[in-house]
Protein backbone atom coordinates (compact mmCIF):
# COMPACT_ATOMS: atom_id res chain seq x y z
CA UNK A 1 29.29 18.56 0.64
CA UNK A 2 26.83 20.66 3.08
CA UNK A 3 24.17 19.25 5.46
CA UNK A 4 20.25 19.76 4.97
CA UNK A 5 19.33 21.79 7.55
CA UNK A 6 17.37 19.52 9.96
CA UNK A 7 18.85 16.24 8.88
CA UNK A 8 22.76 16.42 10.47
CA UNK A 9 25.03 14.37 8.28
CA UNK A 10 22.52 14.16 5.18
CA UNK A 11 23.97 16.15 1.74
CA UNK A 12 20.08 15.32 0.19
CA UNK A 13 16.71 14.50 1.47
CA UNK A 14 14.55 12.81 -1.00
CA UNK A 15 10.51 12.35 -0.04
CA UNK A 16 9.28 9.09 -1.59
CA UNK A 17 5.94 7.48 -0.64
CA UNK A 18 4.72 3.58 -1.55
CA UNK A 19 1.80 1.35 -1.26
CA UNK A 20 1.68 -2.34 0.04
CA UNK A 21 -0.47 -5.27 -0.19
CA UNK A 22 0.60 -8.20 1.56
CA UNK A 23 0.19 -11.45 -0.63
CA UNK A 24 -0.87 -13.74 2.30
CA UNK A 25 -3.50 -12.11 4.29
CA UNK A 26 -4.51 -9.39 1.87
CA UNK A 27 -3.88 -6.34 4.19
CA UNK A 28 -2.88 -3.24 2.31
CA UNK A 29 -1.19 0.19 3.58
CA UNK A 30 0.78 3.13 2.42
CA UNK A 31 4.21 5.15 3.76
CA UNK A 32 6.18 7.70 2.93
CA UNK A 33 9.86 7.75 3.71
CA UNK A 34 11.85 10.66 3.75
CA UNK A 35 15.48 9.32 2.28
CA UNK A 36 18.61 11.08 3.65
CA UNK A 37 21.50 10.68 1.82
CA UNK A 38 25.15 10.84 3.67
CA UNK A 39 28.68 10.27 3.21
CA UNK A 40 30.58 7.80 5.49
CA UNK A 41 33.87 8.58 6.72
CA UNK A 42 35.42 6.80 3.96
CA UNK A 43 33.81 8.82 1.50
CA UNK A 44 30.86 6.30 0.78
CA UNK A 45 27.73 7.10 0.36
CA UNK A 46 24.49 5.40 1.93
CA UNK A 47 21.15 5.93 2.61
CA UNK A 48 18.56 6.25 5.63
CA UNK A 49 14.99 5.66 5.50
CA UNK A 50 13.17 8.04 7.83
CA UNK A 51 9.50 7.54 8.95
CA UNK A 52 8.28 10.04 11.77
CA UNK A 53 12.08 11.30 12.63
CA UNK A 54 13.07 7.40 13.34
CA UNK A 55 15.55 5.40 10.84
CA UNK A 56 13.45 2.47 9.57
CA UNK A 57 14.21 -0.33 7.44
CA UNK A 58 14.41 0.34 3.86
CA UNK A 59 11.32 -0.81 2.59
CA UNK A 60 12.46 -2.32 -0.46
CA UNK A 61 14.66 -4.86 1.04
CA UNK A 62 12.53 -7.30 3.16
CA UNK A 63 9.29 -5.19 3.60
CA UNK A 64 7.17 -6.75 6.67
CA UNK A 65 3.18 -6.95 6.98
CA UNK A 66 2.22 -5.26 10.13
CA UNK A 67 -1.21 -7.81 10.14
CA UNK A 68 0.29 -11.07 10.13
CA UNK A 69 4.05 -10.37 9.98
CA UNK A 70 4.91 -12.11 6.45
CA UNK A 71 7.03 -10.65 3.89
CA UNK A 72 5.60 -11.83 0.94
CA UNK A 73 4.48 -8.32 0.07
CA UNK A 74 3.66 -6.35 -3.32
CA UNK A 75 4.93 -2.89 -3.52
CA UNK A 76 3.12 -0.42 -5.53
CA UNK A 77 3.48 3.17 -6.28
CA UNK A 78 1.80 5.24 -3.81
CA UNK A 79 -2.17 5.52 -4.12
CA UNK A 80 -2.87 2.04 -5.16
CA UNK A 81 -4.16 1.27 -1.82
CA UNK A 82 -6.19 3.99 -1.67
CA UNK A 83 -8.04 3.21 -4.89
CA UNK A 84 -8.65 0.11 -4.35
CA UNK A 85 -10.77 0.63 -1.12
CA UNK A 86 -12.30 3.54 -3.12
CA UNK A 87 -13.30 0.98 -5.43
CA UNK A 88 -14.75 -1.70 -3.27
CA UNK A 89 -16.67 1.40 -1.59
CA UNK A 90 -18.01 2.24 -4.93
CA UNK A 91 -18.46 -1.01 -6.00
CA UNK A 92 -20.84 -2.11 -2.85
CA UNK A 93 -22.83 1.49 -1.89
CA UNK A 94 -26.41 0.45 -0.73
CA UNK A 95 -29.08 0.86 -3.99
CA UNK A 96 -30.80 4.29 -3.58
CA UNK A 97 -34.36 3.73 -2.20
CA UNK A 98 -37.11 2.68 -4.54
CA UNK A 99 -39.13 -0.63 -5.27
CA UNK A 100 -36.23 -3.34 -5.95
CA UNK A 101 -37.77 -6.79 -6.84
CA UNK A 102 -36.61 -9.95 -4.71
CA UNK A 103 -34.49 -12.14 -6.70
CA UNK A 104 -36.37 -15.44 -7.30
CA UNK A 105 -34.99 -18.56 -6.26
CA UNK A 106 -32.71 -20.40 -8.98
CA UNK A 107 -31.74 -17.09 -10.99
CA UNK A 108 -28.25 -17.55 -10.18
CA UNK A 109 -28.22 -14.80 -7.59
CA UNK A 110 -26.94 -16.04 -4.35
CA UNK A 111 -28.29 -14.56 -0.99
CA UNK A 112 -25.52 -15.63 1.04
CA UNK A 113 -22.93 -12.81 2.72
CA UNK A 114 -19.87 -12.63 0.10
CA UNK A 115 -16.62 -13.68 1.75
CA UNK A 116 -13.47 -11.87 0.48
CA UNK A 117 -10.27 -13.40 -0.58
CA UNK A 118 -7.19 -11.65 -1.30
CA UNK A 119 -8.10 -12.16 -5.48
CA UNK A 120 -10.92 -9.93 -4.40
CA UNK A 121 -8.75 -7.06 -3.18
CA UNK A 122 -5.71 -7.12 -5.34
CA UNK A 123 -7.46 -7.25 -8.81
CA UNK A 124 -7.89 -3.64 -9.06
CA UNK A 125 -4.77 -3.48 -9.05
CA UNK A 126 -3.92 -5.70 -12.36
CA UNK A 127 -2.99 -3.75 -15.31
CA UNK A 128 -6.06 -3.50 -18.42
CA UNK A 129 -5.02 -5.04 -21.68
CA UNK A 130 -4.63 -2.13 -23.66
């Protein structure tokens, strides 16, 4: 088999990219790997997760939040992350300007600051009953 040029050792490079959410604290990111695949001196193969030109962890094995350290953590195909904060941007853009009337005390409409909780965050990213 024949090296990728710029990866010694590797006979494929595979790009793959992932989101995260961690289950405890609610942080989410997203990576992407680049996978090299090589063949041991034995003739078996194995694989190295590459972020930035460093071998990492592979991400699916024990994936660890870089907020509070846990690994209780969802992984999601790439994006999901990113849509979700697009959607809590969308879903809380100041009113355009105009007369708005003051909600009248005990409608139902609280006036205290909203406090998030990782339910908040994460259920964008439940699946719709089709």
């Amino acid at each position: 088999m024949s090296e990728i040029a710029g990866h010694p050792g590797a006979t494929a490079v595979v790009n793959e990219s992932y989101s995260f959410a961690c289950m405890r604290c609610g942080h989410g990111w997203e990576q992407s790997y680049e996978i090299e695949h090589h063949v041991d001196g034995d003739g078996r193969e194995f694989v190295q997760y590459m972020v930035d030109g460093r071998v990492v962890p592979s991400p699916l094995s024990k994936p660890t939040c870089a907020n509070c350290d846990n690994h209780v953590v969802r992984i999601m195909r790439p994006g999901r992350v990113a849509s979700a904060r697009d959607a809590a941007h969308q879903q809380h853009r100041t009113p355009a300007a105009g007369p708005v009337e003051a909600p009248r005390a005990g409608d139902g409409v609280s006036t205290e600051d909203h406090h998030w909780h990782l339910a908040d965050l994460l259920h964008v990213f439940q699946r719709k009953a089709s």
